[in-house]
C-alpha atoms as a PDB file:
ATOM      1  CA  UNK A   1      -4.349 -38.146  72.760  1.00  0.00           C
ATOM      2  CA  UNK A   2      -2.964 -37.671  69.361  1.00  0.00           C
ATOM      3  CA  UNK A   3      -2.519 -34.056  67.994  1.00  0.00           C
ATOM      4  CA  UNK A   4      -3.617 -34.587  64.332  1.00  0.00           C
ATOM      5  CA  UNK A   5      -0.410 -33.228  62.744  1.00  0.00           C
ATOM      6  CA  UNK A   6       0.087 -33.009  59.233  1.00  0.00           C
ATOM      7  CA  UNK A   7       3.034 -31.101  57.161  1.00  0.00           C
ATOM      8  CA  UNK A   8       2.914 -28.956  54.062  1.00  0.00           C
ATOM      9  CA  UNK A   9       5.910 -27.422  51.996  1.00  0.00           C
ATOM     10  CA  UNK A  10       6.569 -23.443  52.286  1.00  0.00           C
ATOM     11  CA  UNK A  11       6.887 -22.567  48.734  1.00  0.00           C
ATOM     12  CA  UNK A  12       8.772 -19.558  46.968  1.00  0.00           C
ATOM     13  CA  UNK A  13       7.128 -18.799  43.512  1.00  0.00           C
ATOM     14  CA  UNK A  14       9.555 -16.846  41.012  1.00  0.00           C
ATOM     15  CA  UNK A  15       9.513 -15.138  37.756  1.00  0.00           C
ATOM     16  CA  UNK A  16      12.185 -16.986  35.352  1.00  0.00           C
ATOM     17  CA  UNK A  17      12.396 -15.742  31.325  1.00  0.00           C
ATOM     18  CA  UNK A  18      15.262 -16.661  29.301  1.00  0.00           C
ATOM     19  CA  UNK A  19      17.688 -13.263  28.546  1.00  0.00           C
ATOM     20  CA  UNK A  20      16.366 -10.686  27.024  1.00  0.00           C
ATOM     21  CA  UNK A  21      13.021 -11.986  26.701  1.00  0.00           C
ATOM     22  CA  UNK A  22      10.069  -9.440  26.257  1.00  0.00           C
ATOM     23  CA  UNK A  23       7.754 -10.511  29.114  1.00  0.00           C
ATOM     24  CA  UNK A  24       3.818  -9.674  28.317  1.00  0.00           C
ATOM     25  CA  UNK A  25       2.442 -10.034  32.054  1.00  0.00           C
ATOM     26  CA  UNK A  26       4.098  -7.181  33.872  1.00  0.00           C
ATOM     27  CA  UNK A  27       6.706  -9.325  35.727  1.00  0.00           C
ATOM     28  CA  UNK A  28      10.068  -9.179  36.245  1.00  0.00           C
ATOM     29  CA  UNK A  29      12.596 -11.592  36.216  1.00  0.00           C
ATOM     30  CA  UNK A  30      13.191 -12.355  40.022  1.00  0.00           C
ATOM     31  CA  UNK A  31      10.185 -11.231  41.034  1.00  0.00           C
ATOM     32  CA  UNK A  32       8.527 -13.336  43.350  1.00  0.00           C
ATOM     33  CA  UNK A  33       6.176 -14.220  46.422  1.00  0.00           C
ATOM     34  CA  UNK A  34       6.156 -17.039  48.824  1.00  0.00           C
ATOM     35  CA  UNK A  35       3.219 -19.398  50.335  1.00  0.00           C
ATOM     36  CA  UNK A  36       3.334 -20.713  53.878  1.00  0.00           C
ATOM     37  CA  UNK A  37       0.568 -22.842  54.895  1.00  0.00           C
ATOM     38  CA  UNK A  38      -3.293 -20.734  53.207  1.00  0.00           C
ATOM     39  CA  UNK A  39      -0.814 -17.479  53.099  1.00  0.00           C
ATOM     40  CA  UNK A  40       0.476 -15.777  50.095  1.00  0.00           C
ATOM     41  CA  UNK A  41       3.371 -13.679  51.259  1.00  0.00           C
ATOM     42  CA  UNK A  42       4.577 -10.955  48.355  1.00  0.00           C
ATOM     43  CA  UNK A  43       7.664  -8.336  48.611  1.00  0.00           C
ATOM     44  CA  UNK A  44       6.652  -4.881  49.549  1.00  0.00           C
ATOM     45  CA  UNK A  45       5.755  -2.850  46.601  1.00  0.00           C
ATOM     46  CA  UNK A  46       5.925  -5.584  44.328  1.00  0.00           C
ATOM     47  CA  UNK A  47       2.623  -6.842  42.207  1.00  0.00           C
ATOM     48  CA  UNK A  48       1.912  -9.890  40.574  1.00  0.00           C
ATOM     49  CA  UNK A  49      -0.407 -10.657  37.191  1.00  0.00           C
ATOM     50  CA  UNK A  50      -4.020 -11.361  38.618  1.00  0.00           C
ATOM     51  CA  UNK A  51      -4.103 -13.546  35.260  1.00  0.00           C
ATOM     52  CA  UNK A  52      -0.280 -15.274  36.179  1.00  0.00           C
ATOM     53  CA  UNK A  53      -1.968 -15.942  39.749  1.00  0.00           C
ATOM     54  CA  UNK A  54      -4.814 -17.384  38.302  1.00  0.00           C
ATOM     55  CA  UNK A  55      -2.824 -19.979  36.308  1.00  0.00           C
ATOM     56  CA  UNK A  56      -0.720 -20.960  39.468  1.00  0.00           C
ATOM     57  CA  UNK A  57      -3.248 -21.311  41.968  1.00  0.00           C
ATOM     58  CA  UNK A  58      -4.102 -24.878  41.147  1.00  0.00           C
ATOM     59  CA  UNK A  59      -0.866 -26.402  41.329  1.00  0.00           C
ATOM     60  CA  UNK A  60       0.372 -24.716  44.824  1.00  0.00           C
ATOM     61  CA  UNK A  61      -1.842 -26.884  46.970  1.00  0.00           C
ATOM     62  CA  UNK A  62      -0.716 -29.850  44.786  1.00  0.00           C
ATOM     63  CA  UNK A  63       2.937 -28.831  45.441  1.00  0.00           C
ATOM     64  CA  UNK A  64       2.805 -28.159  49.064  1.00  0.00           C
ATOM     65  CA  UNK A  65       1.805 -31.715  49.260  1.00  0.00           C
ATOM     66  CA  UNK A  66       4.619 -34.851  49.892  1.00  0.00           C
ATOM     67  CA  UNK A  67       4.390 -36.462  46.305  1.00  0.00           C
ATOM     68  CA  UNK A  68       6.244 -39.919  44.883  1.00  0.00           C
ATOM     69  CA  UNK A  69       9.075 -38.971  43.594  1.00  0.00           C
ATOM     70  CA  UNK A  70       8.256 -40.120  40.250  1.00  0.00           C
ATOM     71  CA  UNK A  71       5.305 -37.760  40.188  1.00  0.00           C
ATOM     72  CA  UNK A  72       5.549 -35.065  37.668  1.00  0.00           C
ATOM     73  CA  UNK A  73       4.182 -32.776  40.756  1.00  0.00           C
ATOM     74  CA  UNK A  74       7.594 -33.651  42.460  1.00  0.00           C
ATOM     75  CA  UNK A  75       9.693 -33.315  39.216  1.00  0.00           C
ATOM     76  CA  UNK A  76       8.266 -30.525  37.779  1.00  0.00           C
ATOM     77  CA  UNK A  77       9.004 -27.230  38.777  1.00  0.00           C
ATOM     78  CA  UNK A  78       8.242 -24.287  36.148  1.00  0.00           C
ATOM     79  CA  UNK A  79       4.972 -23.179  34.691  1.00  0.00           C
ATOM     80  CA  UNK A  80       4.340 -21.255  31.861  1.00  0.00           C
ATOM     81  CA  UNK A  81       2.864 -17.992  31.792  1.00  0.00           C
ATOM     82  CA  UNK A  82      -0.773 -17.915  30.317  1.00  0.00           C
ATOM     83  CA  UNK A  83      -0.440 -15.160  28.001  1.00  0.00           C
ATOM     84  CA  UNK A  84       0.587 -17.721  24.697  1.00  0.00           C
ATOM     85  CA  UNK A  85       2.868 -14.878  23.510  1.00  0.00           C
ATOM     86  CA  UNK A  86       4.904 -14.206  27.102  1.00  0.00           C
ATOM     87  CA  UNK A  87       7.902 -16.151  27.200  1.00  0.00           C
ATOM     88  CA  UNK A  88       7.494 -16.521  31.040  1.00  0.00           C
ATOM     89  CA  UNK A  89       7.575 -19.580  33.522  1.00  0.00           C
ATOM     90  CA  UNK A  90       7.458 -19.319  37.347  1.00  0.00           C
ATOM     91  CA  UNK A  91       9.484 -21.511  39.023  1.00  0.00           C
ATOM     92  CA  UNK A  92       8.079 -23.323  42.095  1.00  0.00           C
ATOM     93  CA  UNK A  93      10.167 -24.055  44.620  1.00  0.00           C
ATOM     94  CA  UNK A  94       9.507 -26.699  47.669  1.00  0.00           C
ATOM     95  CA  UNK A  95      11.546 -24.859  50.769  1.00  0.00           C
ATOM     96  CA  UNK A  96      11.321 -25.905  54.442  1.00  0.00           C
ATOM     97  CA  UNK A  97       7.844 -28.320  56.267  1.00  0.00           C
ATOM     98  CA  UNK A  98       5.585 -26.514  58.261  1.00  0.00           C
ATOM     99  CA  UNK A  99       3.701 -28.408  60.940  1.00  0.00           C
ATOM    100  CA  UNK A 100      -0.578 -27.910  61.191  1.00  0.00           C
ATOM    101  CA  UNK A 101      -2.752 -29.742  63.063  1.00  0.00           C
ATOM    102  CA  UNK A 102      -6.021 -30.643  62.011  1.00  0.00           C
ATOM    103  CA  UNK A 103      -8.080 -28.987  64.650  1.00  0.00           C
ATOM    104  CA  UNK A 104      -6.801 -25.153  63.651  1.00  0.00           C
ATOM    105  CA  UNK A 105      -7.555 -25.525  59.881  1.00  0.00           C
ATOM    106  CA  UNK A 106     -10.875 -26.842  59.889  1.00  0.00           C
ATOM    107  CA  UNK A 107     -14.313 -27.197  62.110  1.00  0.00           C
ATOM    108  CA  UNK A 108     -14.837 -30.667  60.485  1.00  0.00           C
ATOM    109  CA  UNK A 109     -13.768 -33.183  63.248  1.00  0.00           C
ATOM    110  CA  UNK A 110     -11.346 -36.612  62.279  1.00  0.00           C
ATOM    111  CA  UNK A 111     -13.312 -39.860  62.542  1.00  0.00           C
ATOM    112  CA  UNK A 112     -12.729 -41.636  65.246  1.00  0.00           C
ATOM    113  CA  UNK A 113      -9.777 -43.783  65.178  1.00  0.00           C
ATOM    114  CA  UNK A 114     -11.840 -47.205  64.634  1.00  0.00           C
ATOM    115  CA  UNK A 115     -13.728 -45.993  61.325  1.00  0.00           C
ATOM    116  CA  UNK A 116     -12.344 -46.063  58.298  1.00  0.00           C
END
């Protein structure tokens, strides 16, 4: 019986600004916060723009995802911050494949193997 594995990228999300920038959105350069599998894992005692978060969200599901390498999703790795006048990007970063399995991340059942 097959186990229905698939693999997503851990990511680690940081705050980049070129020196001596004066950042808008609360950050700090080096701040950071990492996503494994659904998760969002952040430092303790360290927040993160609601507004920043907002912006990002989109793109981590994208990026946790094996892409062509000639996909801008693969090539690209900073987005800016969306306050216009913050001179902020967060830097995604791909780290190590975690293993799931279909069956513990959702109640909707695989087709059977003959159906498209």
């Amino acid at each position: 019986m097959p186990d229905h594995r698939f693999e997503l990228y851990d990511l680690r999300v940081e705050v980049v600004a070129p020196e001596g920038a004066v950042i808008q959105c609360n950050a700090r350069v080096g701040d950071w916060f990492e996503v494994r599998g659904e998760l969002l894992h952040f430092p303790p005692g360290q927040g993160f723009s609601m507004y920043s978060l907002a912006a990002l969200l989109p793109l981590l599901p994208a990026k946790q995802r094996a892409t062509h390498p000639n996909d801008w999703m693969s090539t690209d790795a900073e987005v800016a911050c969306p306050d216009p006048h913050c001179p902020t990007r967060f830097r995604i970063t791909r780290l190590g494949k975690r293993s799931f399995r279909h069956a513990e991340t959702t109640a909707v059942p695989l087709p059977p193997a003959d159906q498209p």
